[in-house]
Structures are given as structure tokens and as C-alpha cells.
C-alpha atoms as a PDB file:
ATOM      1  CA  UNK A   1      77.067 104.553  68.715  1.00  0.00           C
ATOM      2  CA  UNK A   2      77.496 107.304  71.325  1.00  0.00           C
ATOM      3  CA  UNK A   3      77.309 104.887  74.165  1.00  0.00           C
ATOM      4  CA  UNK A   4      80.210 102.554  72.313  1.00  0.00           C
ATOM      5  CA  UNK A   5      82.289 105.698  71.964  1.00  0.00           C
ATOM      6  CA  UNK A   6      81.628 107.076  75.635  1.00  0.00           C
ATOM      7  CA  UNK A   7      82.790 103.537  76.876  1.00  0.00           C
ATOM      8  CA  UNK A   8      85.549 103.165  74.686  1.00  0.00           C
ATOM      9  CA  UNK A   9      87.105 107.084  75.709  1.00  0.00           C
ATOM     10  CA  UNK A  10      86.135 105.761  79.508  1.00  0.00           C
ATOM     11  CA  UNK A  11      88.339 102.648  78.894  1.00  0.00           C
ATOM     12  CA  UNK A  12      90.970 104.932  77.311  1.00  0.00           C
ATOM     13  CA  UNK A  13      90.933 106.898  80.342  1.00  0.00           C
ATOM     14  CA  UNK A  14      90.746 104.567  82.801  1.00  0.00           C
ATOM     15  CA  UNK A  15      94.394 102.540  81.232  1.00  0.00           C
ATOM     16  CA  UNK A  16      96.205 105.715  80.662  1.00  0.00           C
ATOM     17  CA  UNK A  17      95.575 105.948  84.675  1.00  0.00           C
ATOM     18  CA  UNK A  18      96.861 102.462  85.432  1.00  0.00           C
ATOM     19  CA  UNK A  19      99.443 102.769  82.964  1.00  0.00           C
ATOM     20  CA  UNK A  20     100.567 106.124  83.932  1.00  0.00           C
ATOM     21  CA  UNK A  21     100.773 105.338  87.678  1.00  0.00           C
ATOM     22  CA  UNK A  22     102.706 102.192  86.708  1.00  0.00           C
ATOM     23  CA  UNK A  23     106.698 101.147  86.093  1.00  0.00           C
ATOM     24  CA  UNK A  24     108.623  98.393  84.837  1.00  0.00           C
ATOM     25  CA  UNK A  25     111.132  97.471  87.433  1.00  0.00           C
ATOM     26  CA  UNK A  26     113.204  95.729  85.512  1.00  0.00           C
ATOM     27  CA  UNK A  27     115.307  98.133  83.399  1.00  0.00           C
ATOM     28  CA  UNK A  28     117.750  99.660  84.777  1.00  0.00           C
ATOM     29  CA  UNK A  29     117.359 103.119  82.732  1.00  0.00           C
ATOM     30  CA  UNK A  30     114.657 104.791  85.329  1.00  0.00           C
ATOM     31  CA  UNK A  31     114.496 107.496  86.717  1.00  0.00           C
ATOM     32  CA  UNK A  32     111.314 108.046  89.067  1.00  0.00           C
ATOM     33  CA  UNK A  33     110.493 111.485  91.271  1.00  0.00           C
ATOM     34  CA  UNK A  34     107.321 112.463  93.322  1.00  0.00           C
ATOM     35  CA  UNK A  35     107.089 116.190  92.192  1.00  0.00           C
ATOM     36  CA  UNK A  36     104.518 118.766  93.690  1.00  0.00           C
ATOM     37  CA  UNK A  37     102.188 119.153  90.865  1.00  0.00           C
ATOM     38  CA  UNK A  38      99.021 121.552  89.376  1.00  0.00           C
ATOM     39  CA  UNK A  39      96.404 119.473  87.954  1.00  0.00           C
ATOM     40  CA  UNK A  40      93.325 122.210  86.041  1.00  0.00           C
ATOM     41  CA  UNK A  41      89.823 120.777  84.585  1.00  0.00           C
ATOM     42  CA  UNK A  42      88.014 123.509  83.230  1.00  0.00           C
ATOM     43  CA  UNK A  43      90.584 125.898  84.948  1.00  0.00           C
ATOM     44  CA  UNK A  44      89.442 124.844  88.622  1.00  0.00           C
ATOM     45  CA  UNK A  45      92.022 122.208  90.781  1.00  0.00           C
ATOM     46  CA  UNK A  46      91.337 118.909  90.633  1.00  0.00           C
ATOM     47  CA  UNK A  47      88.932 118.367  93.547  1.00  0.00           C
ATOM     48  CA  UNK A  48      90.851 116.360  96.419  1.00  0.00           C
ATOM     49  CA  UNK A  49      93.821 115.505  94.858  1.00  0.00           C
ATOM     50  CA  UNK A  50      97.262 115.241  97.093  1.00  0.00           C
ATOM     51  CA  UNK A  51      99.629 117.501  94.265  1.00  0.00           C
ATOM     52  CA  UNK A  52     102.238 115.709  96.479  1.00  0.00           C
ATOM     53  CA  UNK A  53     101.300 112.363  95.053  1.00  0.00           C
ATOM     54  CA  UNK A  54     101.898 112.426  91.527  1.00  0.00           C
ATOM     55  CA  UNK A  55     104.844 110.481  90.782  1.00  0.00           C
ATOM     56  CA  UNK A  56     106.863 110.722  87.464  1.00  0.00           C
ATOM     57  CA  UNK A  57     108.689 107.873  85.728  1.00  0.00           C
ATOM     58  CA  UNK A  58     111.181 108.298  83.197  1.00  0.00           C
ATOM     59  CA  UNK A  59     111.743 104.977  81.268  1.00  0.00           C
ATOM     60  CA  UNK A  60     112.783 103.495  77.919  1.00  0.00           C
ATOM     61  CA  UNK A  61     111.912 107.092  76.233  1.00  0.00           C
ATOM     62  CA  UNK A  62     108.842 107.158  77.726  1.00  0.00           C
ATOM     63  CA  UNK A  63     107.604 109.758  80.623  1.00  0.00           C
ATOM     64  CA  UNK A  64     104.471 108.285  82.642  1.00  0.00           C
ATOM     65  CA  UNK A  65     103.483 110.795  85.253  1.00  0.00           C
ATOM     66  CA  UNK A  66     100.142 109.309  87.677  1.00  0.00           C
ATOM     67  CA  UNK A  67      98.339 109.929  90.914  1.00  0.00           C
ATOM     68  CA  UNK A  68      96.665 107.515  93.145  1.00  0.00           C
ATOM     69  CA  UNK A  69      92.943 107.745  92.640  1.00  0.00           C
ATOM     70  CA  UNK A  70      91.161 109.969  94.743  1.00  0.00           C
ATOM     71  CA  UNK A  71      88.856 108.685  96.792  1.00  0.00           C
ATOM     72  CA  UNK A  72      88.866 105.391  94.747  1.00  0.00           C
ATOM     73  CA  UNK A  73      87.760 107.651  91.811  1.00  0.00           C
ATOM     74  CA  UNK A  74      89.368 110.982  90.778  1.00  0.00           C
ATOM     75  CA  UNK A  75      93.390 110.761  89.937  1.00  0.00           C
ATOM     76  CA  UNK A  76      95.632 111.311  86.514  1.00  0.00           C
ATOM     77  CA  UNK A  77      97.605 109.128  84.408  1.00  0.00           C
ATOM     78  CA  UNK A  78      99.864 110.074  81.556  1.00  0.00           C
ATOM     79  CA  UNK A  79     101.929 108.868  78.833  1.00  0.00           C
ATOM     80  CA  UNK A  80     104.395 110.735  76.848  1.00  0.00           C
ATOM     81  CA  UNK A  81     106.864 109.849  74.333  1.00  0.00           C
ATOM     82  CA  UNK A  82     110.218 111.712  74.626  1.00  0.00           C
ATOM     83  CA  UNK A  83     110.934 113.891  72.523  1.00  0.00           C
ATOM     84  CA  UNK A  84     111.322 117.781  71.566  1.00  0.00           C
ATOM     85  CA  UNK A  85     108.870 118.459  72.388  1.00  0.00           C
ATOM     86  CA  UNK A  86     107.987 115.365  74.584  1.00  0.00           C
ATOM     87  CA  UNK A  87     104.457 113.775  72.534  1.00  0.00           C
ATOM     88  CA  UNK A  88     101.145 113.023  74.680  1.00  0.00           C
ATOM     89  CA  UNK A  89     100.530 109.210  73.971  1.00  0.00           C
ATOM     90  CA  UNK A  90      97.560 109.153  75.899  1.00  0.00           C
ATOM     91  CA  UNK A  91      96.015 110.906  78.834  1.00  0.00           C
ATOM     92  CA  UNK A  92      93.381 110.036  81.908  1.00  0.00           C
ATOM     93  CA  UNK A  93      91.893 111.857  84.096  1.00  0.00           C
ATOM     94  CA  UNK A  94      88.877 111.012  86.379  1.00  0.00           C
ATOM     95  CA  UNK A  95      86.883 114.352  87.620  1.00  0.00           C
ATOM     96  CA  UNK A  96      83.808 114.567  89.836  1.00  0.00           C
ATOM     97  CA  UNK A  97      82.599 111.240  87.739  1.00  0.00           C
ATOM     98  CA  UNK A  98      83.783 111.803  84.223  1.00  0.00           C
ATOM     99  CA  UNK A  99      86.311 109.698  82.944  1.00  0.00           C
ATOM    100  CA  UNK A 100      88.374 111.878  79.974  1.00  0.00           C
ATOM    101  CA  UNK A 101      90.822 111.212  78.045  1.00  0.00           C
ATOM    102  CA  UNK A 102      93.189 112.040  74.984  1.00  0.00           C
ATOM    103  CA  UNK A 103      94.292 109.262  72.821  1.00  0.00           C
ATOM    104  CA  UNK A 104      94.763 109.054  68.677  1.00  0.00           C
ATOM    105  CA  UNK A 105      91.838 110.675  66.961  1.00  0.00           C
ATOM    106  CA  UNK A 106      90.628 111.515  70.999  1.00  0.00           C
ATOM    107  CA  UNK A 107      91.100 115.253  72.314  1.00  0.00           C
ATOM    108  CA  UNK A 108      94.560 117.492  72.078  1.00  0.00           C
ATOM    109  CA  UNK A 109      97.220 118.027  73.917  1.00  0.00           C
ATOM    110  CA  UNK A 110     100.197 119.886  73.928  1.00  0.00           C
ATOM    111  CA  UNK A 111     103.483 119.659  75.731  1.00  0.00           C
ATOM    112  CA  UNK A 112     105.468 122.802  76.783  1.00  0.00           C
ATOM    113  CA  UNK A 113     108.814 121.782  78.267  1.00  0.00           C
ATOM    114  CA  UNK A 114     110.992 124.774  80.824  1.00  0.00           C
ATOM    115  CA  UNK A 115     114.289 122.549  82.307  1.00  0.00           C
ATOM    116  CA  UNK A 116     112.598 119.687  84.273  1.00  0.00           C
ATOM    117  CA  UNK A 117     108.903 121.715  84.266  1.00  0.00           C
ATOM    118  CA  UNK A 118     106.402 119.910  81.998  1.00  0.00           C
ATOM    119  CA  UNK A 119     103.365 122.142  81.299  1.00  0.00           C
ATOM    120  CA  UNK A 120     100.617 119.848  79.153  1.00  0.00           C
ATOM    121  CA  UNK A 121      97.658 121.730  78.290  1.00  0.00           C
ATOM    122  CA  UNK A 122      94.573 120.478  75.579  1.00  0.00           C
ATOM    123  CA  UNK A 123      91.346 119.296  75.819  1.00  0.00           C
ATOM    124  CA  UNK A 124      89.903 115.820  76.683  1.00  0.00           C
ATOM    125  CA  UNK A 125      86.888 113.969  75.870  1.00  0.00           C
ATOM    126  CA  UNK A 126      84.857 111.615  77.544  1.00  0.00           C
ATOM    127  CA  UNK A 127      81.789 110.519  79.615  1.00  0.00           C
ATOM    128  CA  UNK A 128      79.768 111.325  82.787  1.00  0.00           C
ATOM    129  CA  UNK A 129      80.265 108.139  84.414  1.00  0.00           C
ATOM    130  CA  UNK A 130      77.089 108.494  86.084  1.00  0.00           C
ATOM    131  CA  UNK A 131      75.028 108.652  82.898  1.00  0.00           C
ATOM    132  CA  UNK A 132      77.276 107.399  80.082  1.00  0.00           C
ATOM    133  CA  UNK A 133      74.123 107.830  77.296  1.00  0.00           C
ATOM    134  CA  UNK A 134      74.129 111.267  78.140  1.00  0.00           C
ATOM    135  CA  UNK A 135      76.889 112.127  75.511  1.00  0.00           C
ATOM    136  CA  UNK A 136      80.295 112.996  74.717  1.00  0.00           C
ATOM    137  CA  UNK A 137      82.074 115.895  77.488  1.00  0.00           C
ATOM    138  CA  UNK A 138      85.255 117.468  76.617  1.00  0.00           C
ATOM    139  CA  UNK A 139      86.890 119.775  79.440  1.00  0.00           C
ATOM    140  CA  UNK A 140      90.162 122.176  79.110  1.00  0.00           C
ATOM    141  CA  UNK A 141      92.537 120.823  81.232  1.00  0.00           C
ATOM    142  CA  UNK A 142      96.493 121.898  82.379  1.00  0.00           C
ATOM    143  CA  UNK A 143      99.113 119.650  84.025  1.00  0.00           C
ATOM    144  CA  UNK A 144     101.971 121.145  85.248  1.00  0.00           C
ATOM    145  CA  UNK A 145     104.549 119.015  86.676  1.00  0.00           C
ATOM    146  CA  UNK A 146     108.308 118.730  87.464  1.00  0.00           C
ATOM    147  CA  UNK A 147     110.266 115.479  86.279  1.00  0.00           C
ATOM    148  CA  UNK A 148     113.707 114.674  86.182  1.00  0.00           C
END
């Protein structure tokens, strides 16, 4: 059972990157920024990541904010609902082999909102990628991030 639920959190993690660093070109209601960005796991920067690459798409009420993977393994992805306060939909990130994530009945999140400054803090839950049978991680994390 813990191996099905470390794979399915992995999964979780690993689409809320894709769809995070994704857009649908073909509304015309988008509005799309790369803003400098602070990325915590456990309080410590997310190891190699370019704070100049996460992009942030506003679309169809949704806010997707992503970074290309690291290395081909490390990077965010996040979905938010709009809202006041904006709702965390789901949430990936990929650190030093874990793949976490916050989804329904997944981790927390919370979504602090200053003008265009997002602040998401919580705590994600997932698997060492390495060794997925070796049980469930979660990890504080903060993402701080400007979108307009």
C-alpha cells in the first residue's frame, strides 16, 4: 500500500510540474511573466534552480507558475485557482530525488497574496525517488513569486 501511495503522490508531482510549466495558446485571456522567484524545501533554496526561470501564467482563472527541471530532475510546478485568496490545486516539486507534492487529501498549502507577490507556504508529501519503498516524506516548503 505504501509503495501505491508513494507512486501515486510521485505521479501527482510529476503532472503538477508539466502542467504548471505549461499554457494553452489559444485563449486570448493570458497573461504570462518570468518573475525572479524564492523557492524553500525544508527552509534551504532549492538546490540549482535558475529563480530567473520560473514563469507564471495567468489563464481562464487559473495561475500556473513552473520552472524548467533542473538538471533533468529538480524544478516546480503549480496550480492555483483564482480566487481571494487564490486556492493551491495542486503542487510539484522535485528536490535532491524526492518527488512531493500537494493535491486533495495530499499535504497543505496556503496562499498569501501582497499586490502581484504570491507567497505559498505548506507542506508536501511524497517519495525518495531513489528508494520509493522507503516511505512517505513530507518537507516544509515556501514559494514566493511575483505574477501579474
Amino acid at each position: 500500500m505504501k509503495r501505491t501511495i508513494g507512486f501515486a503522490v510521485s505521479a501527482l508531482a510529476v503532472g503538477a510540474l508539466v502542467a504548471g510549466c505549461g499554457s494553452d495558446s489559444g485563449s486570448d485571456d493570458v497573461s504570462t511573466n518570468n518573475a525572479a522567484a524564492v523557492v524553500k524545501v525544508e527552509g534551504a533554496d532549492l538546490p540549482g534552480l535558475d529563480a530567473g526561470s520560473v514563469t507564471c501564467v495567468k489563464q481562464n482563472g487559473k495561475i500556473n507558475i513552473g520552472s524548467g527541471a533542473i538538471d533533468g530532475q529538480q524544478g516546480i510546478g503549480v496550480v492555483m485557482s483564482e480566487g481571494n485568496p487564490p486556492k493551491v490545486d495542486s503542487l510539484g516539486v522535485v528536490v535532491e530525488g524526492s518527488a512531493l507534492a500537494v493535491a486533495p487529501g495530499a499535504g497543505s498549502a496556503e496562499v498569501a497574496v501582497d499586490g502581484d507577490k504570491y507567497t505559498i507556504t505548506g507542506t508536501a508529501v511524497g517519495a525518495d525517488m531513489k528508494n520509493p519503498t522507503a516511505g512517505m516524506l513530507e518537507k516544509k516548503f515556501e514559494i514566493v513569486v511575483e505574477c501579474k
